[in-house]
C-alpha atoms as a PDB file:
ATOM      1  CA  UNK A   1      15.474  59.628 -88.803  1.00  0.00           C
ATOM      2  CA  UNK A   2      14.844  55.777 -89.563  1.00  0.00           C
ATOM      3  CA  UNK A   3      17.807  53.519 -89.493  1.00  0.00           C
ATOM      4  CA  UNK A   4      18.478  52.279 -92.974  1.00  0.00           C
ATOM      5  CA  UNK A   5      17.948  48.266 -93.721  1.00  0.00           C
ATOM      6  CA  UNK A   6      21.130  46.643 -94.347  1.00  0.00           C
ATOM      7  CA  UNK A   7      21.050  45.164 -97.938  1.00  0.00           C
ATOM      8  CA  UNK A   8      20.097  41.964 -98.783  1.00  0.00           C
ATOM      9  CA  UNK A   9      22.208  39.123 -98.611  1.00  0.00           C
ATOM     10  CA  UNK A  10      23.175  37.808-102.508  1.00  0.00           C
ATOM     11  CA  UNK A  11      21.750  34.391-103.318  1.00  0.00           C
ATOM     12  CA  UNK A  12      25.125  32.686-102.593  1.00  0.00           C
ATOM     13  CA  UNK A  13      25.334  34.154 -99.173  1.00  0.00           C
ATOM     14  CA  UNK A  14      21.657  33.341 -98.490  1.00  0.00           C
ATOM     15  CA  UNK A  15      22.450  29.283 -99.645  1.00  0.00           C
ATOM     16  CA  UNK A  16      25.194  29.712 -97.560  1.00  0.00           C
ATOM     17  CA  UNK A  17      23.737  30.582 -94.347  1.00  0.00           C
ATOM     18  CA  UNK A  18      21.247  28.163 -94.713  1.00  0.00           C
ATOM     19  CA  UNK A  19      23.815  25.509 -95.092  1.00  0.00           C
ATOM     20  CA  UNK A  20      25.536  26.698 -92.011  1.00  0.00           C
ATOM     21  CA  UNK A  21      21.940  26.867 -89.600  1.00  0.00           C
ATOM     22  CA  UNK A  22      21.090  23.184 -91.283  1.00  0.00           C
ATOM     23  CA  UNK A  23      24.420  22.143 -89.767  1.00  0.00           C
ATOM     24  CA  UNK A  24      24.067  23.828 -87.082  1.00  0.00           C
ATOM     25  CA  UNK A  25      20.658  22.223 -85.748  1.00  0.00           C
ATOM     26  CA  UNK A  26      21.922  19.114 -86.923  1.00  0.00           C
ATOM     27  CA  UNK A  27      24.587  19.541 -84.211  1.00  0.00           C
ATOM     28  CA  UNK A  28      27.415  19.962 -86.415  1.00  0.00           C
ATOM     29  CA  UNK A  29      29.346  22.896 -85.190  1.00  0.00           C
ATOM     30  CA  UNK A  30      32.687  22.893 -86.301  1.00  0.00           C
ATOM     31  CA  UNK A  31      31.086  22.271 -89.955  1.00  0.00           C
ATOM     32  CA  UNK A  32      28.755  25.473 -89.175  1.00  0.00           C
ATOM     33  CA  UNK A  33      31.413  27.380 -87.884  1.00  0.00           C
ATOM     34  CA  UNK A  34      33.822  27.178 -90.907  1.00  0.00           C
ATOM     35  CA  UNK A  35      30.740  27.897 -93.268  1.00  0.00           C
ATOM     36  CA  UNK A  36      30.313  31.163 -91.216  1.00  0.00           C
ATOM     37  CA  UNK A  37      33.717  31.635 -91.370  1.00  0.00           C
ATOM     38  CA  UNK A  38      33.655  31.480 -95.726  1.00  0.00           C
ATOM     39  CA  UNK A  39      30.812  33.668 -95.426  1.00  0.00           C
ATOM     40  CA  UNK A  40      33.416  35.758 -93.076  1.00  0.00           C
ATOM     41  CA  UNK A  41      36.268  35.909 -95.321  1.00  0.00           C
ATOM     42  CA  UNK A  42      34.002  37.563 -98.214  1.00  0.00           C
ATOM     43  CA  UNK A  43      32.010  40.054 -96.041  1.00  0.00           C
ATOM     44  CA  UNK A  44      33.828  40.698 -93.440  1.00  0.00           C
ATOM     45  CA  UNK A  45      30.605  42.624 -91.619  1.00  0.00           C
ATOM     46  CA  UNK A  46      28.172  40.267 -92.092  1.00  0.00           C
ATOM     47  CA  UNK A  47      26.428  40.487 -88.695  1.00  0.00           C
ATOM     48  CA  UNK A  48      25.070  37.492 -88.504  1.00  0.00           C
ATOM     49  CA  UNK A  49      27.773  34.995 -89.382  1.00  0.00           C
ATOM     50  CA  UNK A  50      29.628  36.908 -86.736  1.00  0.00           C
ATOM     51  CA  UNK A  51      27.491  36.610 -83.780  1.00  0.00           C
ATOM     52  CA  UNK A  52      26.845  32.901 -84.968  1.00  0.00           C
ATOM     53  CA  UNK A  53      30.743  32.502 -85.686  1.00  0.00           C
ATOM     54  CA  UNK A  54      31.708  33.766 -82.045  1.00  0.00           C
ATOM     55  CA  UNK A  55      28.916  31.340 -80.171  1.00  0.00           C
ATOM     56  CA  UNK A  56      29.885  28.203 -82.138  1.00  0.00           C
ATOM     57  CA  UNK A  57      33.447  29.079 -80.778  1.00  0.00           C
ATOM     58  CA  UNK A  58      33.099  29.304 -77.609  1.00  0.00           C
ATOM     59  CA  UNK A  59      30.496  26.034 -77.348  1.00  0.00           C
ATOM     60  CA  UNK A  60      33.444  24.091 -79.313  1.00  0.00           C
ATOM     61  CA  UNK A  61      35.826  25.545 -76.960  1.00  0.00           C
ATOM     62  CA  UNK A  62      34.178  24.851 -73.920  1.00  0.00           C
ATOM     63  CA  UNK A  63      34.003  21.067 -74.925  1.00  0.00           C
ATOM     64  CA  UNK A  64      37.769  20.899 -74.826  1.00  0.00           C
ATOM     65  CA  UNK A  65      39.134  19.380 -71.409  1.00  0.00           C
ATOM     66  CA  UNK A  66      42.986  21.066 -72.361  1.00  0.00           C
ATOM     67  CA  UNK A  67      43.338  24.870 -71.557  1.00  0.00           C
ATOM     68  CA  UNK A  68      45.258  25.654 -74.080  1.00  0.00           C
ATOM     69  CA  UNK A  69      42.449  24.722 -77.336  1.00  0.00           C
ATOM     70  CA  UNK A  70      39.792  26.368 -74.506  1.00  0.00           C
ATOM     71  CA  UNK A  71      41.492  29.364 -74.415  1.00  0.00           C
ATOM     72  CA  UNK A  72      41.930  29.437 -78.530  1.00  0.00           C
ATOM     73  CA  UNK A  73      38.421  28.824 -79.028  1.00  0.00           C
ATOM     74  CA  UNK A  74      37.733  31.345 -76.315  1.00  0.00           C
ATOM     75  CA  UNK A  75      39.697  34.008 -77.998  1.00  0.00           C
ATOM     76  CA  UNK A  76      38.546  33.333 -81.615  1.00  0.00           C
ATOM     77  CA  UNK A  77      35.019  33.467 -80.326  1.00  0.00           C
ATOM     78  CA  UNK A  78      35.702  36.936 -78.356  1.00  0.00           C
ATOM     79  CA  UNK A  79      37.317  38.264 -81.758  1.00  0.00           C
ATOM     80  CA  UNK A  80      34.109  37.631 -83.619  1.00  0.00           C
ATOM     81  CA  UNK A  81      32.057  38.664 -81.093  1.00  0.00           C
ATOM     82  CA  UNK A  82      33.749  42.452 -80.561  1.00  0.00           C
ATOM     83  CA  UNK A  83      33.478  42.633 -84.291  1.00  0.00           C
ATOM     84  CA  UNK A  84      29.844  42.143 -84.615  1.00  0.00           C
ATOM     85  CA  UNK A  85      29.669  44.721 -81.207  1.00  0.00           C
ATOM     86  CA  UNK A  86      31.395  47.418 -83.345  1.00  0.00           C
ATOM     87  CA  UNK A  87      28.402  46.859 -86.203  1.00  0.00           C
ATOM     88  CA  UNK A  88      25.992  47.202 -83.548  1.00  0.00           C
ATOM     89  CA  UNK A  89      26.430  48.208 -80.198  1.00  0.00           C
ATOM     90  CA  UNK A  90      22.590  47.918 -78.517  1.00  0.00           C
ATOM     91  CA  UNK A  91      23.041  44.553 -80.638  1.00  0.00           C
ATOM     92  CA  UNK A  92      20.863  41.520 -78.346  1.00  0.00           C
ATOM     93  CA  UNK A  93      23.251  39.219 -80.455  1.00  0.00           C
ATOM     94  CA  UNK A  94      26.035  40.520 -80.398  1.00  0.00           C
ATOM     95  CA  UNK A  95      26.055  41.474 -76.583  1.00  0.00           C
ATOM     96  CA  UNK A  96      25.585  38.296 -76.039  1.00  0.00           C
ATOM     97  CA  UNK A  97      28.274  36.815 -77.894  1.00  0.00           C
ATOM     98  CA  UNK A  98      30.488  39.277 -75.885  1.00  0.00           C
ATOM     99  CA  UNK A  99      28.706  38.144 -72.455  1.00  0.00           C
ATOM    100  CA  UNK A 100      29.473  34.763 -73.601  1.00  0.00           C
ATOM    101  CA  UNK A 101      33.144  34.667 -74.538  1.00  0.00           C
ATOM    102  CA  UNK A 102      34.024  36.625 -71.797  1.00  0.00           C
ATOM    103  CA  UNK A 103      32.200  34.492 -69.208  1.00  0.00           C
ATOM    104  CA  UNK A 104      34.035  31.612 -70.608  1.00  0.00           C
ATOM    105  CA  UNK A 105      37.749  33.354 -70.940  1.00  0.00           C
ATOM    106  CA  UNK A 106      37.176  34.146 -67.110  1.00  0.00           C
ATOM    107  CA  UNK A 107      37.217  30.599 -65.965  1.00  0.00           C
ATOM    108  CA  UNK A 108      40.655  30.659 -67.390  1.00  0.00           C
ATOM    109  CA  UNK A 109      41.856  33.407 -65.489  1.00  0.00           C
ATOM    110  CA  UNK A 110      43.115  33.896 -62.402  1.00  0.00           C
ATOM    111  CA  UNK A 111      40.982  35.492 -59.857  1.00  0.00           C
ATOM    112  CA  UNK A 112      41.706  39.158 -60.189  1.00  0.00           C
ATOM    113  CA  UNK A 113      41.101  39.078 -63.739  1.00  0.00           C
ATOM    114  CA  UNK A 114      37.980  36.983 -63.380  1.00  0.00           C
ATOM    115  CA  UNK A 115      36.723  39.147 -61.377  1.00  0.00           C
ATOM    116  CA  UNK A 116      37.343  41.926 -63.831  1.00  0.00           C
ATOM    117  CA  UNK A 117      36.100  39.768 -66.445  1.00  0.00           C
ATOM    118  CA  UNK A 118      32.842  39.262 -64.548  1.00  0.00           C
ATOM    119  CA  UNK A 119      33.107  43.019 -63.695  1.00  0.00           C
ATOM    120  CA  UNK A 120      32.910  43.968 -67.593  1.00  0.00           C
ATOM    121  CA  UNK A 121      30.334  41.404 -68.538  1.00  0.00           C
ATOM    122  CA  UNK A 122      27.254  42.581 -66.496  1.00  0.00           C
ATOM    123  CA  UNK A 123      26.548  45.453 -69.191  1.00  0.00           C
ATOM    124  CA  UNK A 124      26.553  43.400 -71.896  1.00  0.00           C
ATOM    125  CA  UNK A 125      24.199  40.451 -70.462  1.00  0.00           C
ATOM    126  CA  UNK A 126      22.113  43.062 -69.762  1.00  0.00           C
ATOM    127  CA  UNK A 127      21.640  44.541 -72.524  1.00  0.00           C
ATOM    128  CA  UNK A 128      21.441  41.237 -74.338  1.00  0.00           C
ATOM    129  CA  UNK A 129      17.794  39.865 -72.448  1.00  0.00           C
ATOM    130  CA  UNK A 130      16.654  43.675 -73.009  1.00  0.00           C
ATOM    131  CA  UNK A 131      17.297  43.727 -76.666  1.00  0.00           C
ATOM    132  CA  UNK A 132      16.164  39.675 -77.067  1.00  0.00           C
ATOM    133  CA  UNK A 133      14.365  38.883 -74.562  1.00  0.00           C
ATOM    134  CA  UNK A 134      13.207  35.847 -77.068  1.00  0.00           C
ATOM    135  CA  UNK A 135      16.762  34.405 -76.757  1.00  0.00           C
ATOM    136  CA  UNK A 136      16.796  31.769 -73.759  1.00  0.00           C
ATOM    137  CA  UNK A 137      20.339  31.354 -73.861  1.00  0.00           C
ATOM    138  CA  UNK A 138      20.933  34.953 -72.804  1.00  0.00           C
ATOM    139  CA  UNK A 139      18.625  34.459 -69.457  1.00  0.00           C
ATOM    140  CA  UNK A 140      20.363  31.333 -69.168  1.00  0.00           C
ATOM    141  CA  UNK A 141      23.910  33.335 -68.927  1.00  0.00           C
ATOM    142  CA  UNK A 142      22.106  36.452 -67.256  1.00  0.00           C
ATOM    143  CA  UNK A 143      21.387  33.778 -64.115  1.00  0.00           C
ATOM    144  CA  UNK A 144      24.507  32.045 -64.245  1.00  0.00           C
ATOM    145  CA  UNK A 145      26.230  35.881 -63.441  1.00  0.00           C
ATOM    146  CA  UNK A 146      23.531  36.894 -61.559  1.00  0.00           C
ATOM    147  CA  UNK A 147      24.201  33.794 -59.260  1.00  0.00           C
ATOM    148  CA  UNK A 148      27.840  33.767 -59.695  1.00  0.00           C
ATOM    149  CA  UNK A 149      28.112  37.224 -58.293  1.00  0.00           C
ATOM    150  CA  UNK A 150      25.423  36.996 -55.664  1.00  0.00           C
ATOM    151  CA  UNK A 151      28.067  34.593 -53.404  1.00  0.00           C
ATOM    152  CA  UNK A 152      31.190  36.383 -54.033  1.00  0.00           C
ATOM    153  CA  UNK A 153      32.898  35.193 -51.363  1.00  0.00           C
ATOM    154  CA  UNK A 154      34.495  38.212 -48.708  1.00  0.00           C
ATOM    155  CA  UNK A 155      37.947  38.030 -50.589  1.00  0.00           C
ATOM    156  CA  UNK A 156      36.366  38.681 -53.472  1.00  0.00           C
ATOM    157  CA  UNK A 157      33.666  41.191 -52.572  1.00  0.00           C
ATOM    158  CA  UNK A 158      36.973  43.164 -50.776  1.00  0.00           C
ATOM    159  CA  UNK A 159      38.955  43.168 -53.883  1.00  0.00           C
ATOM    160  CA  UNK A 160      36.213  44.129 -55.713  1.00  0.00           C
ATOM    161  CA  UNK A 161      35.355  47.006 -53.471  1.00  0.00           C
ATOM    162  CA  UNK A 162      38.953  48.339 -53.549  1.00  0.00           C
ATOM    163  CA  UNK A 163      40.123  47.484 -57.141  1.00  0.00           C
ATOM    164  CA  UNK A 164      37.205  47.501 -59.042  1.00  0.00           C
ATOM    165  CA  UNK A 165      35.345  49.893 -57.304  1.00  0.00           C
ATOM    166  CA  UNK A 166      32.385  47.939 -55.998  1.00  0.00           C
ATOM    167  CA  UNK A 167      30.738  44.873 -56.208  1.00  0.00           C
ATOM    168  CA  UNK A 168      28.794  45.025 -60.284  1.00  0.00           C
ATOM    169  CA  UNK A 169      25.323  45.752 -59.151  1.00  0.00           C
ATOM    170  CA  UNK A 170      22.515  42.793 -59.966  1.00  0.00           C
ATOM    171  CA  UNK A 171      23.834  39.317 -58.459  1.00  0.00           C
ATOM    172  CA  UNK A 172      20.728  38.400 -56.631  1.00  0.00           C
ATOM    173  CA  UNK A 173      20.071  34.638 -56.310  1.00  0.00           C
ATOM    174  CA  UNK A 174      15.930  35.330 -56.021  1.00  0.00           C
ATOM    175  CA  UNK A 175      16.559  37.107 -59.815  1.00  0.00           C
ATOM    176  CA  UNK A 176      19.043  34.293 -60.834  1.00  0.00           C
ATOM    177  CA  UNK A 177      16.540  31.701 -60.434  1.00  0.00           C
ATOM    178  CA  UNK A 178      13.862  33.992 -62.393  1.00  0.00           C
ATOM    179  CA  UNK A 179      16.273  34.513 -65.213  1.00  0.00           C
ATOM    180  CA  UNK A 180      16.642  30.563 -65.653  1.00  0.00           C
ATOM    181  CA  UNK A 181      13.284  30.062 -65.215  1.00  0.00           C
ATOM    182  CA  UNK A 182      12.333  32.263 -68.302  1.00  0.00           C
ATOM    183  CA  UNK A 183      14.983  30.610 -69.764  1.00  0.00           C
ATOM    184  CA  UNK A 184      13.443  27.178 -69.287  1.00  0.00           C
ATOM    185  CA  UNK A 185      10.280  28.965 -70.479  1.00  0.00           C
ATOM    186  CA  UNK A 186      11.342  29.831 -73.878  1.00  0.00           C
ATOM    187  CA  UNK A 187      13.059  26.014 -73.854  1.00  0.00           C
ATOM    188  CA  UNK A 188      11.593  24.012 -72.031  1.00  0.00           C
ATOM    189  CA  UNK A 189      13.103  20.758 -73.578  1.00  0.00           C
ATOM    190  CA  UNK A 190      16.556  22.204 -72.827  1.00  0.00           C
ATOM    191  CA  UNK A 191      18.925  19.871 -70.392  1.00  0.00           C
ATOM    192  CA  UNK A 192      21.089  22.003 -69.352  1.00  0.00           C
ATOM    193  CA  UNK A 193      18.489  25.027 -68.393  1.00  0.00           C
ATOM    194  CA  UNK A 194      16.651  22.252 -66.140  1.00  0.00           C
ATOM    195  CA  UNK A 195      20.189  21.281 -64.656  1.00  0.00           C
ATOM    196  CA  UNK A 196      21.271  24.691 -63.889  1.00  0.00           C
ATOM    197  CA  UNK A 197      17.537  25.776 -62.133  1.00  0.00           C
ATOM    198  CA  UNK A 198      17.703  22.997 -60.050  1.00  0.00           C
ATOM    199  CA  UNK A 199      20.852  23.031 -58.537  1.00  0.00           C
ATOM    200  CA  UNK A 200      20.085  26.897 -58.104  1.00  0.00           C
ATOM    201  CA  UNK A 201      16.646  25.265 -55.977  1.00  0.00           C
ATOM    202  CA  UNK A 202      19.108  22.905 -54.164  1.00  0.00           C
ATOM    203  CA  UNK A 203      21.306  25.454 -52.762  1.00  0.00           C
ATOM    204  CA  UNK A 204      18.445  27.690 -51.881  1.00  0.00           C
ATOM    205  CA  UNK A 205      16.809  24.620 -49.981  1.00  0.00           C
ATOM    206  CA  UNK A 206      14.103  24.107 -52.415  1.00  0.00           C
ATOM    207  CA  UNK A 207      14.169  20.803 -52.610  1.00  0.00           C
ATOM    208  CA  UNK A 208      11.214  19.751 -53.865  1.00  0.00           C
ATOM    209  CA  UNK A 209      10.696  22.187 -56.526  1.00  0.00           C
ATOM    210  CA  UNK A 210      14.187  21.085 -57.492  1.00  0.00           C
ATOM    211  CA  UNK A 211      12.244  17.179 -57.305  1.00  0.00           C
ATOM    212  CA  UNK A 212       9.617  18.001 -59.644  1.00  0.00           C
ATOM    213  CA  UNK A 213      12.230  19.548 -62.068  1.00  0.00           C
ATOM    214  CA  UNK A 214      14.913  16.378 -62.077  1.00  0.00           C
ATOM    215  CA  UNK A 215      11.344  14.520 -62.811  1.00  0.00           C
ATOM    216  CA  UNK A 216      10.567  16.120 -65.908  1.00  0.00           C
ATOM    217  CA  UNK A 217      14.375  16.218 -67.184  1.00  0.00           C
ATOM    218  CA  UNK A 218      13.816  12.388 -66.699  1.00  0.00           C
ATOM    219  CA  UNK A 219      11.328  13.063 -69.605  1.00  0.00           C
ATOM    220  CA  UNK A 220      13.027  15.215 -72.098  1.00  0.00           C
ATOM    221  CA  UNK A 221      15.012  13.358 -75.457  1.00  0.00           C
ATOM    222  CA  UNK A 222      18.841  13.724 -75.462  1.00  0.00           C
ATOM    223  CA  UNK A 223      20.417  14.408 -78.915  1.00  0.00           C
ATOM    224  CA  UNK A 224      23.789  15.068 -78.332  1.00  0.00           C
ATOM    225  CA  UNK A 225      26.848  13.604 -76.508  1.00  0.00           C
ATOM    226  CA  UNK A 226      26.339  16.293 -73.964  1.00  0.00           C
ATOM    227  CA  UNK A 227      22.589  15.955 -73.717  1.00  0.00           C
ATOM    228  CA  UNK A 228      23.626  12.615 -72.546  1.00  0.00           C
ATOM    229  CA  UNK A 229      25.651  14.033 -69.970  1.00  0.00           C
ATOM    230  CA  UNK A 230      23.828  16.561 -68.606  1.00  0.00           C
ATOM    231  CA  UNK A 231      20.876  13.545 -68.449  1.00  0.00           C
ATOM    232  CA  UNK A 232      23.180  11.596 -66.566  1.00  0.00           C
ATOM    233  CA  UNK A 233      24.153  14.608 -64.049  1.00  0.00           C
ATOM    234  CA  UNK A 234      20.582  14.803 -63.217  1.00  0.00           C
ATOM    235  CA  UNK A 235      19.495  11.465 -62.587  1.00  0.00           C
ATOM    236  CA  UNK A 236      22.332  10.970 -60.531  1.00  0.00           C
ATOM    237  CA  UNK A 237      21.200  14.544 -58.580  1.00  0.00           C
ATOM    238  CA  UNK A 238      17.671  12.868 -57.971  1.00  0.00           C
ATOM    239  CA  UNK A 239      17.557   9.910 -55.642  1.00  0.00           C
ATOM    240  CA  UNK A 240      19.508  12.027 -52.976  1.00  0.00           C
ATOM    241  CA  UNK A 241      17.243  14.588 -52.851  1.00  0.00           C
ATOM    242  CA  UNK A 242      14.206  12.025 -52.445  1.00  0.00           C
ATOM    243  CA  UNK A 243      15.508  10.607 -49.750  1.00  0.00           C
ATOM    244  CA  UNK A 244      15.883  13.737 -47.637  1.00  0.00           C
ATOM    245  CA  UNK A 245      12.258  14.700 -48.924  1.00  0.00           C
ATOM    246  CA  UNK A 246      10.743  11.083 -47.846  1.00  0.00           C
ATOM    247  CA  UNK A 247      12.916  11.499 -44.336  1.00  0.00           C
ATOM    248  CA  UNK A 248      11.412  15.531 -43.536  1.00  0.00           C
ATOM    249  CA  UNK A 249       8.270  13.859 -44.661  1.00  0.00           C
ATOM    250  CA  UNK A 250       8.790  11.253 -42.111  1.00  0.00           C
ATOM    251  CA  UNK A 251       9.942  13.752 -39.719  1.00  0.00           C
ATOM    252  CA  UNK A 252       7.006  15.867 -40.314  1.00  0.00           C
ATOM    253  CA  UNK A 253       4.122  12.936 -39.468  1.00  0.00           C
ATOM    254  CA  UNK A 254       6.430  12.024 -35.971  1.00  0.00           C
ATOM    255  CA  UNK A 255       5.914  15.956 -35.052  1.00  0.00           C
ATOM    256  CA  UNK A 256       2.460  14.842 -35.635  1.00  0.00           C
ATOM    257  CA  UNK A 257       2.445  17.746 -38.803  1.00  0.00           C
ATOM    258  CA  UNK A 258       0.375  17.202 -41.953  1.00  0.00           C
ATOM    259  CA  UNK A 259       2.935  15.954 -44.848  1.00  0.00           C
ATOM    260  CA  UNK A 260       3.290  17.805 -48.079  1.00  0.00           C
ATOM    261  CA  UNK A 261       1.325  16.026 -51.211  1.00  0.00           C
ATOM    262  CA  UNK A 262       3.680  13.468 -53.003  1.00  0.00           C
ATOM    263  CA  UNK A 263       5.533  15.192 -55.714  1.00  0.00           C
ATOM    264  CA  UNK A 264       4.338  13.773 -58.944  1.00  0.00           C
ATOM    265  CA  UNK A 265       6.192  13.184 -62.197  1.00  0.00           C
ATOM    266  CA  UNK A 266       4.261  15.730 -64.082  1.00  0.00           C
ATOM    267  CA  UNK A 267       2.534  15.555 -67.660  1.00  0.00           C
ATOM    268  CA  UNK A 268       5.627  18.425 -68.665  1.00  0.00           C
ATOM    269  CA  UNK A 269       3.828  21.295 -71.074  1.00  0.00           C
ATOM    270  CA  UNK A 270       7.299  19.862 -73.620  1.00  0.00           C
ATOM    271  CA  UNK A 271       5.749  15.869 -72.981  1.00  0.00           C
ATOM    272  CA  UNK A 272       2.634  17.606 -74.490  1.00  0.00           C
ATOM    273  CA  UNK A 273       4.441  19.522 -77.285  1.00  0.00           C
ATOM    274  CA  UNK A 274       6.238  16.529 -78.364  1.00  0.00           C
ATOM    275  CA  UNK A 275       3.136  14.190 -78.614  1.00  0.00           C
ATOM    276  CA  UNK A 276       1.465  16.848 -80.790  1.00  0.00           C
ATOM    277  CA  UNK A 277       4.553  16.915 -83.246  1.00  0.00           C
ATOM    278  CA  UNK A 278       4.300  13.225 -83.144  1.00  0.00           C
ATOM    279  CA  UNK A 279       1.007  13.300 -84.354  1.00  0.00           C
ATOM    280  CA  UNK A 280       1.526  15.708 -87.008  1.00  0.00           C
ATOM    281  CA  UNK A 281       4.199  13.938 -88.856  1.00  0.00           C
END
């Protein structure tokens, strides 16, 4: 039997999620949340706003510095989120938004419950890259937990083992780095996608791939207060790293071994994208 289509939106809805994406891609997310949240208060099961309403939560939330608006945001965000799970259960969104709050509330807790937290998550991120496998932020949060859980340290693999009955199948640093690099696929122009794979190279001594990354984030157009930041995090990550390449290159030629090509700042596939929509306007 075919699932029935859920009914179309009525015009003022429609005007009204459009509002709330405009404001949303103009960076403007506590104005796109409480449009959401309008479009909440008259249909309370409107999917959409409420996988939208539960994301722009948490991202507001996780700009707060004290724990106490975090952990508001947090919860709000989780609310919305377990609503739109109860419309739809295999939901890619709304899994996600799940995944998401619930990765967030566990850097609030303490380290049984985060570990719980981390415990309950791996399900829904999951299910989130199988269902939208277009969505780079879910890869982006499927590598985070893949990574996160792949160096539990002994305390926490034992309390796991005994409390939670085994460490949640899937952290695997080799997969963590292949989520975030279909993650930096889908976005390429993303900041923090480029920041998170390379640190993931770093501590997996791959140092130069993690080079020729920093060298295209050099490249890619900041928009928002935390694109600046982010920028900032990896410029600062880059000299370091170039140093101890030059040195093992030095190293290399004194062992009388052939040294590895210079690494390039590469023409970046989103350099290419950017000068076409240059073009075109």
């Amino acid at each position: 039997m075919l699932a029935t289509a859920p009914p179309a939106d009525p015009p003022a809805v429609r005007v009204k999620l459009f509002q709330a994406a405009a404001l949303a891609n103009s960076f403007k997310d506590s104005e796109a949340l409480a449009v959401y949240q309008e479009i909440l208060k008259g249909v309370p099961t409107h999917y959409l706003a409420l996988w939208q309403a539960a994301v722009l939560s948490v991202e507001i939330g996780a700009r707060y510095s004290d724990e106490t608006r975090k952990s508001a945001y947090f919860d709000l965000g989780r609310q919305y989120a377990d609503r739109a799970l109860l419309l739809r259960p295999e939901g890619g969104e709304s899994n996600y938004a799940v995944a998401l709050a619930l990765f967030n509330q566990a850097t609030l807790y303490r380290a049984g419950a985060r570990l719980r937290a981390f415990s309950d998550l791996r399900s829904h991120v999951y299910l989130a890259t199988e269902r939208r496998p277009d969505l780079p932020e879910a890869w982006q949060l499927r590598g985070r937990w893949q990574y996160r859980v792949a160096h539990y340290n002994i305390i926490e693999r034992l309390y796991s083992k005994i409390v939670l009955g085994g460490v949640p199948p899937g952290g695997d640093s080799k997969e963590a780095m292949a989520d975030l690099e279909k993650a930096r696929e889908l976005a390429p122009q993303n900041l923090q996608f480029c920041y998170d794979l390379a640190r993931m190279y770093v501590y997996q001594g791959r140092r130069r791939r993690a080079i020729a990354l920093l060298r295209k984030a050099e490249r890619l157009p900041t928009f928002t207060s935390e694109d600046l930041v982010v920028s900032r995090l990896c410029r600062k990550m880059l000299p370091p790293l170039v140093r101890a390449d030059a040195r093992r290159q030095k190293r290399r030629a004194r062992e009388g071994k052939k040294p590895k090509p210079a690494i390039l700042a590469p023409a970046d596939s989103s350099r290419a994208r950017r000068d076409t929509l240059s073009r075109k306007q």
